[in-house]
Protein backbone atom coordinates (compact mmCIF):
# COMPACT_ATOMS: atom_id res chain seq x y z
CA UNK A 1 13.54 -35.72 44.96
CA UNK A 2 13.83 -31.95 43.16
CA UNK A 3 17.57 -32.47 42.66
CA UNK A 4 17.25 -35.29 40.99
CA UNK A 5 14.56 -34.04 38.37
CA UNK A 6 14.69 -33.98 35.16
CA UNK A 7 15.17 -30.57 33.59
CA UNK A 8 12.56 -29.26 31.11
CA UNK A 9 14.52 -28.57 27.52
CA UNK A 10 14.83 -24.76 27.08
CA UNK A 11 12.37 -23.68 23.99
CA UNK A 12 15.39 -23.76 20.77
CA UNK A 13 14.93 -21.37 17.98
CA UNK A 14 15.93 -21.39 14.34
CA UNK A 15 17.22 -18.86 12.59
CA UNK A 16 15.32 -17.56 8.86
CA UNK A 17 16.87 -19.01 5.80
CA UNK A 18 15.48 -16.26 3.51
CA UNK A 19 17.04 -13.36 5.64
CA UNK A 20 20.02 -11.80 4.00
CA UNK A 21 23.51 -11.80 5.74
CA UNK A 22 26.98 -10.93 4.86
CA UNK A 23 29.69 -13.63 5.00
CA UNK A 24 30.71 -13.02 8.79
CA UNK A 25 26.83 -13.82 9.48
CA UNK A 26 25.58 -10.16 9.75
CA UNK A 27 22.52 -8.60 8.24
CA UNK A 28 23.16 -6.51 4.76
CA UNK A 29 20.68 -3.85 5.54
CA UNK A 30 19.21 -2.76 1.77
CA UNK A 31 21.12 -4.54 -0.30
CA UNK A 32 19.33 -5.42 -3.29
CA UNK A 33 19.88 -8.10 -6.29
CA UNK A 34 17.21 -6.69 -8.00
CA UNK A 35 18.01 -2.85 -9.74
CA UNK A 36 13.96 -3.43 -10.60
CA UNK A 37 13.14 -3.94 -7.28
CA UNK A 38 15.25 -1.43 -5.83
CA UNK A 39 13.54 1.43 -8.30
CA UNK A 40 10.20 0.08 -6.93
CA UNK A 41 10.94 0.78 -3.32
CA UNK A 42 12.61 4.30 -4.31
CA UNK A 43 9.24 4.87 -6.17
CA UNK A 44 7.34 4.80 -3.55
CA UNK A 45 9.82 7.17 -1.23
CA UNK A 46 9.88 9.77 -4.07
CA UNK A 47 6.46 9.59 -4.82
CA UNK A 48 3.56 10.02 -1.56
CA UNK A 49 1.03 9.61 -3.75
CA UNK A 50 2.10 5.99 -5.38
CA UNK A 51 2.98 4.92 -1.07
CA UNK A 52 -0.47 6.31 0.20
CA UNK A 53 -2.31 3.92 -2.66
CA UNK A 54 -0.85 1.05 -1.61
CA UNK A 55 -1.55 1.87 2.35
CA UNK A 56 -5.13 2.20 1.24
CA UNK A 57 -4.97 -1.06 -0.41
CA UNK A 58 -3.70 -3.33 2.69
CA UNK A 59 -5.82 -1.18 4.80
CA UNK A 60 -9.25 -2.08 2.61
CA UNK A 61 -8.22 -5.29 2.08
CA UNK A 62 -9.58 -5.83 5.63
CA UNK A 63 -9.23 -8.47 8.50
CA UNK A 64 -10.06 -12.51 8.70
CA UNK A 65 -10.97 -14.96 11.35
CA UNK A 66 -9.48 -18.39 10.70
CA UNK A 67 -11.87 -21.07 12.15
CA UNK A 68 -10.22 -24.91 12.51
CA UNK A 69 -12.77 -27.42 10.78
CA UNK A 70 -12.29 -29.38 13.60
CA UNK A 71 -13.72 -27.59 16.86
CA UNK A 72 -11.63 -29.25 19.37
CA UNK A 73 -8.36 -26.77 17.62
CA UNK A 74 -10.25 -23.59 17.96
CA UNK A 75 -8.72 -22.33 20.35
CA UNK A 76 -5.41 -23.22 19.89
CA UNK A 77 -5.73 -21.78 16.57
CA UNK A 78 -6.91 -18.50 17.74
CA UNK A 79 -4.10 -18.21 20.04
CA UNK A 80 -1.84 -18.81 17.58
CA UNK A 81 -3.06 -16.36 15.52
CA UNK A 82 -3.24 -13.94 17.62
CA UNK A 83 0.38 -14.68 19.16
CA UNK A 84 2.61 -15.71 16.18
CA UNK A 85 5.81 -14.20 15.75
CA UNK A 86 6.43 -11.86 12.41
CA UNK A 87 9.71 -11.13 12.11
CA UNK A 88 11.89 -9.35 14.66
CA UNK A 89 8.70 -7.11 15.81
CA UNK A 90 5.33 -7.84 14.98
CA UNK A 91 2.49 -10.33 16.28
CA UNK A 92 -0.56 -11.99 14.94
CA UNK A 93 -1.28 -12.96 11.29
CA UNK A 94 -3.02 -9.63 10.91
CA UNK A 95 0.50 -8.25 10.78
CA UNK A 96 1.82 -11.06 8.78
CA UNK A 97 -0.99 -10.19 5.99
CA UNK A 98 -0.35 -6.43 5.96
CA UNK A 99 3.67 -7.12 5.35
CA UNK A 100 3.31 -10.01 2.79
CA UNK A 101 0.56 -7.76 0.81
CA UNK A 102 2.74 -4.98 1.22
CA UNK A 103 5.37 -7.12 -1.10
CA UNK A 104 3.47 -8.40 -3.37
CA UNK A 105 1.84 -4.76 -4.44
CA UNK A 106 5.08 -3.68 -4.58
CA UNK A 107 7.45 -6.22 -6.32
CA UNK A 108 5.39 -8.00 -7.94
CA UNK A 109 5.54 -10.90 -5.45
CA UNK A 110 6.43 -11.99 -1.96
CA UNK A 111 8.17 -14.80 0.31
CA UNK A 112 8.33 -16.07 3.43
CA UNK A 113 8.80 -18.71 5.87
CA UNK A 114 7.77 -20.79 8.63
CA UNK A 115 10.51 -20.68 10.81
CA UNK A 116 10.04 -24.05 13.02
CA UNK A 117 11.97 -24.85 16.08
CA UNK A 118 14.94 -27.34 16.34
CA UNK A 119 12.97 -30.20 17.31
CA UNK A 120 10.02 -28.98 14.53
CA UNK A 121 7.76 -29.22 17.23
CA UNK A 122 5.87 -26.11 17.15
CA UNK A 123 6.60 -23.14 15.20
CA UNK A 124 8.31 -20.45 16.34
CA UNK A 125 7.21 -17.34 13.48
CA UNK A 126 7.29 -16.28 10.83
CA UNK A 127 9.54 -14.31 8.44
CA UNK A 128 8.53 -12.50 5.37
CA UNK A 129 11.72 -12.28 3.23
CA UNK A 130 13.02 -8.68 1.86
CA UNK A 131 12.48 -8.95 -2.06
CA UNK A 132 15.10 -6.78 -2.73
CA UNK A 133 17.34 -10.13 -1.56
CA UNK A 134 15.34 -12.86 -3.13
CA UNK A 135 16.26 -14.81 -6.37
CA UNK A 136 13.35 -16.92 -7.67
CA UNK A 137 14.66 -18.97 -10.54
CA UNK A 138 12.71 -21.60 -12.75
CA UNK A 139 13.94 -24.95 -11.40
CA UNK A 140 14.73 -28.47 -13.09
CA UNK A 141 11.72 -28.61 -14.89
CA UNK A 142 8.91 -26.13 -15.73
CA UNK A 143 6.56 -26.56 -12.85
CA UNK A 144 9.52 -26.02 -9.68
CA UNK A 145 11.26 -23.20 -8.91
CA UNK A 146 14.34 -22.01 -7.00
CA UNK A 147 14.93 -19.58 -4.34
CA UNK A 148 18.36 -17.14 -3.92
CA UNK A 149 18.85 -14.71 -1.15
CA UNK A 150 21.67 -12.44 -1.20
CA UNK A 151 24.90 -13.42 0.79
CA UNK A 152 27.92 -11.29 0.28
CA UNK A 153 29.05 -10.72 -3.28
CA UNK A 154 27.25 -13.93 -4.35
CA UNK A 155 23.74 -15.54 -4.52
CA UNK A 156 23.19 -18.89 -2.38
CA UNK A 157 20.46 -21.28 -2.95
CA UNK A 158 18.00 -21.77 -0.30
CA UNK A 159 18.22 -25.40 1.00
CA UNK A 160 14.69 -25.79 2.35
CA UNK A 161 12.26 -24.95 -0.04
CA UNK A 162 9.61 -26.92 1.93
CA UNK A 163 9.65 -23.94 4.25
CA UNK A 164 8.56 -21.30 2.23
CA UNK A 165 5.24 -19.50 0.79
CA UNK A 166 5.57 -17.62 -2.18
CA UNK A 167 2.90 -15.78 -3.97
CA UNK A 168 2.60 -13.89 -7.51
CA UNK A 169 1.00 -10.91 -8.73
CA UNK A 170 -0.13 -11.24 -11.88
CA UNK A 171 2.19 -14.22 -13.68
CA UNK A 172 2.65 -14.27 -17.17
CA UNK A 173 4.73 -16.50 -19.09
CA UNK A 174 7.07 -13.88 -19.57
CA UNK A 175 7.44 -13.38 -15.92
CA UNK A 176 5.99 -16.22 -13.71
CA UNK A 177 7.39 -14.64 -10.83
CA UNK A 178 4.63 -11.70 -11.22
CA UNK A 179 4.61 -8.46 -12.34
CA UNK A 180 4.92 -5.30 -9.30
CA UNK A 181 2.03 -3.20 -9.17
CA UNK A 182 4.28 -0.18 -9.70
CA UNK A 183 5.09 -1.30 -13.22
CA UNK A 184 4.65 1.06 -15.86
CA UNK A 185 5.32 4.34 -13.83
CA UNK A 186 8.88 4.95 -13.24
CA UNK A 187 8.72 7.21 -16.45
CA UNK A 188 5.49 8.79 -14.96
CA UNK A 189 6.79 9.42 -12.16
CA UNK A 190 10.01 10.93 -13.59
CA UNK A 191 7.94 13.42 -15.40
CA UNK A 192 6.16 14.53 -12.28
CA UNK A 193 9.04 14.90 -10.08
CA UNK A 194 10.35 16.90 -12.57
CA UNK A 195 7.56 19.42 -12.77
CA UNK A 196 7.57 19.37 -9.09
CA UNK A 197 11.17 19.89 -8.36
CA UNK A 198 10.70 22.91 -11.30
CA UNK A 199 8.06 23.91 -9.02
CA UNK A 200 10.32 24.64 -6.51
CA UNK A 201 13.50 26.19 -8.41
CA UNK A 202 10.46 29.31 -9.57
CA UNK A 203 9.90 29.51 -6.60
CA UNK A 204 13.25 30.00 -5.01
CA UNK A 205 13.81 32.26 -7.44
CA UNK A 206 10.27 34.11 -7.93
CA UNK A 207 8.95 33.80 -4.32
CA UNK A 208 11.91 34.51 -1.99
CA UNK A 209 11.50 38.14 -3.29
CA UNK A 210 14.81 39.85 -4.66
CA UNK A 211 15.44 43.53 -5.98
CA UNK A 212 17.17 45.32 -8.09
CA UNK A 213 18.36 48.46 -7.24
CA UNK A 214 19.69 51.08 -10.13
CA UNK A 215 21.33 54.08 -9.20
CA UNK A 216 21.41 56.81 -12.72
CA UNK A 217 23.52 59.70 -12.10
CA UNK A 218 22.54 62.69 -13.51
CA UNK A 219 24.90 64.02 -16.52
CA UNK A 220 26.42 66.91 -13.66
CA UNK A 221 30.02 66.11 -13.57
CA UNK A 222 30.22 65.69 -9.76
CA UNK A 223 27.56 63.29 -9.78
CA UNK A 224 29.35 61.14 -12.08
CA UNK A 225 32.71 61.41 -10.24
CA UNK A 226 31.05 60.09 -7.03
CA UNK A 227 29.00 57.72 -8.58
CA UNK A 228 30.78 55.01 -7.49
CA UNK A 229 30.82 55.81 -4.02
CA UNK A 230 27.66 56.80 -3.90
CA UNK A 231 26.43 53.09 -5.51
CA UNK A 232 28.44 51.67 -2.54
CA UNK A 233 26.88 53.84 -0.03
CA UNK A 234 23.29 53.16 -1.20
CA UNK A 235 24.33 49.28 -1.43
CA UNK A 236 25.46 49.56 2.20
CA UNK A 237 22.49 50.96 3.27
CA UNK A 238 19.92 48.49 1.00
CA UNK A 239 22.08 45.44 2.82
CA UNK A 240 21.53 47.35 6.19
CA UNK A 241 18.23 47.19 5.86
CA UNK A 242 17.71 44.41 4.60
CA UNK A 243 19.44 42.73 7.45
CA UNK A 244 17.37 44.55 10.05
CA UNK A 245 13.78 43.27 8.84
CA UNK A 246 15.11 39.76 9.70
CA UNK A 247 15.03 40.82 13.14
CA UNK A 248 11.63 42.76 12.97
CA UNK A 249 13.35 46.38 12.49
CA UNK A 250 11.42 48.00 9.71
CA UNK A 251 13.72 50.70 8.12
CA UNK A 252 13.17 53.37 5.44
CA UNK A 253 15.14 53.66 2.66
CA UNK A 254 16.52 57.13 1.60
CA UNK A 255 18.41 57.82 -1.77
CA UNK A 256 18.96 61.07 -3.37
CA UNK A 257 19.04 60.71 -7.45
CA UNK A 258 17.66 58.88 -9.83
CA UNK A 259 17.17 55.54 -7.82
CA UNK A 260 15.14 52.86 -9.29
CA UNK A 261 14.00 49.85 -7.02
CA UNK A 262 12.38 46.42 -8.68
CA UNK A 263 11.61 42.97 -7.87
CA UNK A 264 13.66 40.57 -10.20
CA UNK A 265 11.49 38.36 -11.79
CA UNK A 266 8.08 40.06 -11.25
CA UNK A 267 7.57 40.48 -15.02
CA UNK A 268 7.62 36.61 -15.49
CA UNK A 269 5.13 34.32 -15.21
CA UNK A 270 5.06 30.57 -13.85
CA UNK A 271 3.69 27.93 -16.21
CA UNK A 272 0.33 26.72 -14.61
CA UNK A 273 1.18 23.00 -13.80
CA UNK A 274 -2.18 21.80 -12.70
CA UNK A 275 -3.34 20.58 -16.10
CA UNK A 276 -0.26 18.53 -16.35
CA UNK A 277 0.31 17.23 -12.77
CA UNK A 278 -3.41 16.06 -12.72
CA UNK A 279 -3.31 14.49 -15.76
CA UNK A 280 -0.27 12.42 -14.60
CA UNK A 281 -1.91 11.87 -11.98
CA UNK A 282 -4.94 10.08 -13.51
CA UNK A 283 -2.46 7.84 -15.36
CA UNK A 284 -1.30 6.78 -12.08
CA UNK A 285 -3.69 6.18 -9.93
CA UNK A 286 -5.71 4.68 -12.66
CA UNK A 287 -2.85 1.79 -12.96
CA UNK A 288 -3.16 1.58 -8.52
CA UNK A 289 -6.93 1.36 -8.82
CA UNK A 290 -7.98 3.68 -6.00
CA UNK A 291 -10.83 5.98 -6.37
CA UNK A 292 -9.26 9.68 -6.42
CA UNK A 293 -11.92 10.67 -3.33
CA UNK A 294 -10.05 8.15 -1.11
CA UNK A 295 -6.68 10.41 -1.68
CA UNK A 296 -8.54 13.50 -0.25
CA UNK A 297 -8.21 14.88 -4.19
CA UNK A 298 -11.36 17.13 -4.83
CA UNK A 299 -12.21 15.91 -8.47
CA UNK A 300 -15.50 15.96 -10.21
CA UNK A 301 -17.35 13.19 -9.49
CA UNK A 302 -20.64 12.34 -9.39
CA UNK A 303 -23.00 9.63 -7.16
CA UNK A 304 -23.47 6.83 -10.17
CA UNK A 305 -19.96 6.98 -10.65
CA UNK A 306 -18.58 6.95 -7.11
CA UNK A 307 -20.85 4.10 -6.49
CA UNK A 308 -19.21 2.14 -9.96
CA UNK A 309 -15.48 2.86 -8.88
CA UNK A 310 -16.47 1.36 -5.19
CA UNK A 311 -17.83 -1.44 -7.05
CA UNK A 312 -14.07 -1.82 -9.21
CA UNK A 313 -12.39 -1.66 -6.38
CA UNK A 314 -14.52 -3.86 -4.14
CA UNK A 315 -13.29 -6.44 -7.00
CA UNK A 316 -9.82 -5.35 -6.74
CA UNK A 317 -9.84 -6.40 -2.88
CA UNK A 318 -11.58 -9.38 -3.58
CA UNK A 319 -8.80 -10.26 -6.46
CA UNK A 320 -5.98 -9.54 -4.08
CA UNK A 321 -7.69 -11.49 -0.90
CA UNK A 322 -7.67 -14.79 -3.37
CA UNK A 323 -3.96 -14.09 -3.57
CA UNK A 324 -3.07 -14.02 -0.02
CA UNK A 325 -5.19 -16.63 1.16
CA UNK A 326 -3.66 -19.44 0.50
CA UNK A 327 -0.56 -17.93 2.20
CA UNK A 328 -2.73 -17.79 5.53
CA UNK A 329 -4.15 -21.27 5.12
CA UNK A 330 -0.26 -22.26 4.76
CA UNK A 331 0.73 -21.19 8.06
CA UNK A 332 -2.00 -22.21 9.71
CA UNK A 333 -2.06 -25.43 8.44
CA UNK A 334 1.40 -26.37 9.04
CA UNK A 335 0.42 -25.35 12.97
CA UNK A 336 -2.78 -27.47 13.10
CA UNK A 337 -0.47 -30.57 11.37
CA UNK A 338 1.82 -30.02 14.46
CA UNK A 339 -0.98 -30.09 16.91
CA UNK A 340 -2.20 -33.71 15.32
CA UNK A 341 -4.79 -32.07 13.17
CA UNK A 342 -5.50 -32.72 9.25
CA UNK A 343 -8.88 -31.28 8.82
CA UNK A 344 -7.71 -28.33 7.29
CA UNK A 345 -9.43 -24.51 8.43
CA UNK A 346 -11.13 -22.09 6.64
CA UNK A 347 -10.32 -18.42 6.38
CA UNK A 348 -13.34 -16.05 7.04
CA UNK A 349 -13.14 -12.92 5.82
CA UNK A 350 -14.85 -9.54 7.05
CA UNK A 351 -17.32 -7.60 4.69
CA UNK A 352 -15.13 -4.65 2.82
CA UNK A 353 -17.35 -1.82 4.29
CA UNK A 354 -20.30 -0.64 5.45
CA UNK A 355 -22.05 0.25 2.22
CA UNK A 356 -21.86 -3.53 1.14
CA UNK A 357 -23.32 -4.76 4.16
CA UNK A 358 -26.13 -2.79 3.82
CA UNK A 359 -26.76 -3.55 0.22
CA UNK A 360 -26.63 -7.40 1.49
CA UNK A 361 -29.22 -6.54 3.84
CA UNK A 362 -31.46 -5.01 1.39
CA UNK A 363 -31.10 -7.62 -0.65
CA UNK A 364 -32.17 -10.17 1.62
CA UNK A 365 -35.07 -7.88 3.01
CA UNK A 366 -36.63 -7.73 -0.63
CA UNK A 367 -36.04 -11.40 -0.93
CA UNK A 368 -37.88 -12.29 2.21
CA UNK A 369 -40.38 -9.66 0.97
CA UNK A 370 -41.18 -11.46 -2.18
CA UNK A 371 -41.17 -14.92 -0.31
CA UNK A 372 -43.54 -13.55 1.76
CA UNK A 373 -45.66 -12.65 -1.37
CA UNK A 374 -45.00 -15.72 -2.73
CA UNK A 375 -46.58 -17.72 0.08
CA UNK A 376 -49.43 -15.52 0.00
CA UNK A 377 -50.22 -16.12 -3.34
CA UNK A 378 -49.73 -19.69 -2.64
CA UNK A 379 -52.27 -19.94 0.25
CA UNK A 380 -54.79 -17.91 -1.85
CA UNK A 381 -54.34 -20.60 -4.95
CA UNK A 382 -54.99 -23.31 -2.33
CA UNK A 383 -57.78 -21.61 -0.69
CA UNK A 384 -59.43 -21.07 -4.04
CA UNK A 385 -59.40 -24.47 -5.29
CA UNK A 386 -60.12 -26.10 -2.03
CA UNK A 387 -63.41 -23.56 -2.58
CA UNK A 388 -63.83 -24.91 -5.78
CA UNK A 389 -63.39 -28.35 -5.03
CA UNK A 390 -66.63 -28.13 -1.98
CA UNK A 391 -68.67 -26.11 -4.54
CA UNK A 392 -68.36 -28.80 -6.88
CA UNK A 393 -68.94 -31.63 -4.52
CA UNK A 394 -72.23 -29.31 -3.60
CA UNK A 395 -73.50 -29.76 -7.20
CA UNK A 396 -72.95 -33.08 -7.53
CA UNK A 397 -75.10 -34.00 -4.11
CA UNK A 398 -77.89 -31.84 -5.42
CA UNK A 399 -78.34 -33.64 -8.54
């Protein structure tokens, strides 16, 4: 009988370890335990440039297709790539890659974590952990570490490491926690605002257009015993019509004297900032690694060497897919181990561009080209010694 069924268990969720909250269990929106990290992600809000470079970079980077070893989990796998939770708003492990990457450009590293249900039956997203709130700490011996998030005044250790992915840019034994992307150009960046923000001071004070207006009395002695008034009644009028362009009333101006009119500031000159801005801006794009064409900036360039700075950064890509891979396998591999699989996947990436698949298949057209020759050549060498061999045989029946 239906009332008597058993009811299905509703699906339970867990909540992400790695997310910060204050003591009464809320989210601390920006709170950082890193002033490093914090600079990084004010970097890139002050600076367009040093934010559009790293777009470019996750962008390039490019998609994947993950493909189970073990056909019978395609599909599932798919789906679940496709469909996985990220965080409080994305989907699909496209999404997943574009946020972790996004961290580990710009801190140096990144984090996050399978969030599994309560009955760690299936997995129910995942969350990729603010930097800013992350602690990783070297942990009882050399090869182990130890993850902090933020809670309130004080850091608390994260109690299942098991959970969590973590990735470094860079590592050195300095910092084995890796070194941001961004590091290096806080001071450059200073410098530039600077110029910038000078930029705009000139021109509040140089392009929103201000006179000067002189009034000179004449050495009559009634002129200089109304001079006064007279200054006021020429200021009143100036104002007066100055107040009526901003409404689209053009008025003359009429003075009687010796009434001199100038622009303040029309005798100075603005220091040309191009040379310096550009050069600044070499230093960081240089450390980024994008070609300058991809920013829409108009430099000399030629062919050869747009061709050798795709090439550098067609090795950058290919350096920074290595890093996030295993991240991908992670997650998928912890859903095919729930589903009763342990043959593993492998994570297909798409060609870069369009230039390198045509350079592929222009290398494989020349290759079949000289196999083709090769075979030729081959036949002919057989042909010729098979002709050889009857001539031969010919000779020896005749004597």
């Amino acid at each position: 009988m239906a009332l008597f069924r058993k009811k299905e268990p509703a699906f339970k969720e867990t909540g992400a370890q790695t997310a910060p909250r204050a003591e009464g269990g809320f989210r601390i929106e920006g709170e950082a335990c890193s002033c490093e990290k914090e600079l990084y992600a004010r970097l890139r809000e002050q600076v367009p440039i040093i934010d559009a470079c790293i777009g470019k970079i996750i962008r390039l980077v490019g998609g994947f297709k993950v493909t189970a070893n073990d056909p019978v989990y395609q599909q599932a796998l798919e789906r679940f790539a496709s469909g996985v939770r990220i965080g409080a708003s994305g989907t699909s492990l496209h999404t997943f890659l574009d946020s972790y990457l996004d961290s580990l450009l710009t801190y140096g590293s990144a984090l996050a974590e399978i969030v599994y249900d309560r009955d760690k039956t299936g997995i129910a997203g995942v969350y990729v952990a603010p930097m800013r709130s992350i602690t990783v700490k070297e942990g009882k011996n050399s090869l182990s570490r130890r993850y902090f998030t933020c809670r309130g005044s004080k850091p608390i250790e994260l109690k299942h490491p098991e959970n969590l992915i973590f990735t470094a840019l860079s590592p050195t034994t300095e910092y084995p926690c890796g070194v941001s992307i961004l590091r290096g150009l806080p001071s450059l960046s200073a410098i530039l605002l600077r110029i910038y923000e000078s930029i705009g001071q000139n021109f509040d004070r140089v392009g929103n257009v201000r006179y000067a207006v002189t009034y000179k009395p004449s050495s009559d002695n009634g002129d200089r015993a109304f001079a006064k008034e007279r200054a006021q009644q020429i200021a009143k009028e100036w104002s007066s019509g100055m107040s009526a362009l901003k409404n689209g009333e053009v008025r003359d101006f009429v003075a009687v004297g010796d009434v001199d009119i100038k622009v303040i500031g029309a005798d100075n000159q603005i220091l040309d900032t191009e040379v310096p801005v550009r050069q600044l801006l070499e230093q960081l794009i240089s450390k980024l690694g994008i070609p300058p064409f991809l920013l829409g900036l108009s430099w000399s360039t030629t062919e050869r060497m747009s061709s050798q700075q795709n090439d550098i950064l067609t090795s950058e890509l290919e350096y920074y897919r290595r890093l996030v891979e295993p991240a991908i396998t992670a997650v998928c591999d912890s859903y095919l181990r729930l589903m009763g699989s342990a043959d593993g996947l492998t994570v297909e990436w798409d060609i870069i561009n369009l230039q390198d698949e045509t350079e592929l298949a222009d290398a494989r057209l020349k290759n079949a080209q000289a196999r083709a020759i090769e075979i030729s050549n081959e036949k002919e060498e057989a042909k010729l010694v098979r002709q050889n061999g009857e001539d031969q045989q010919v000779r020896l029946q005749g004597a």
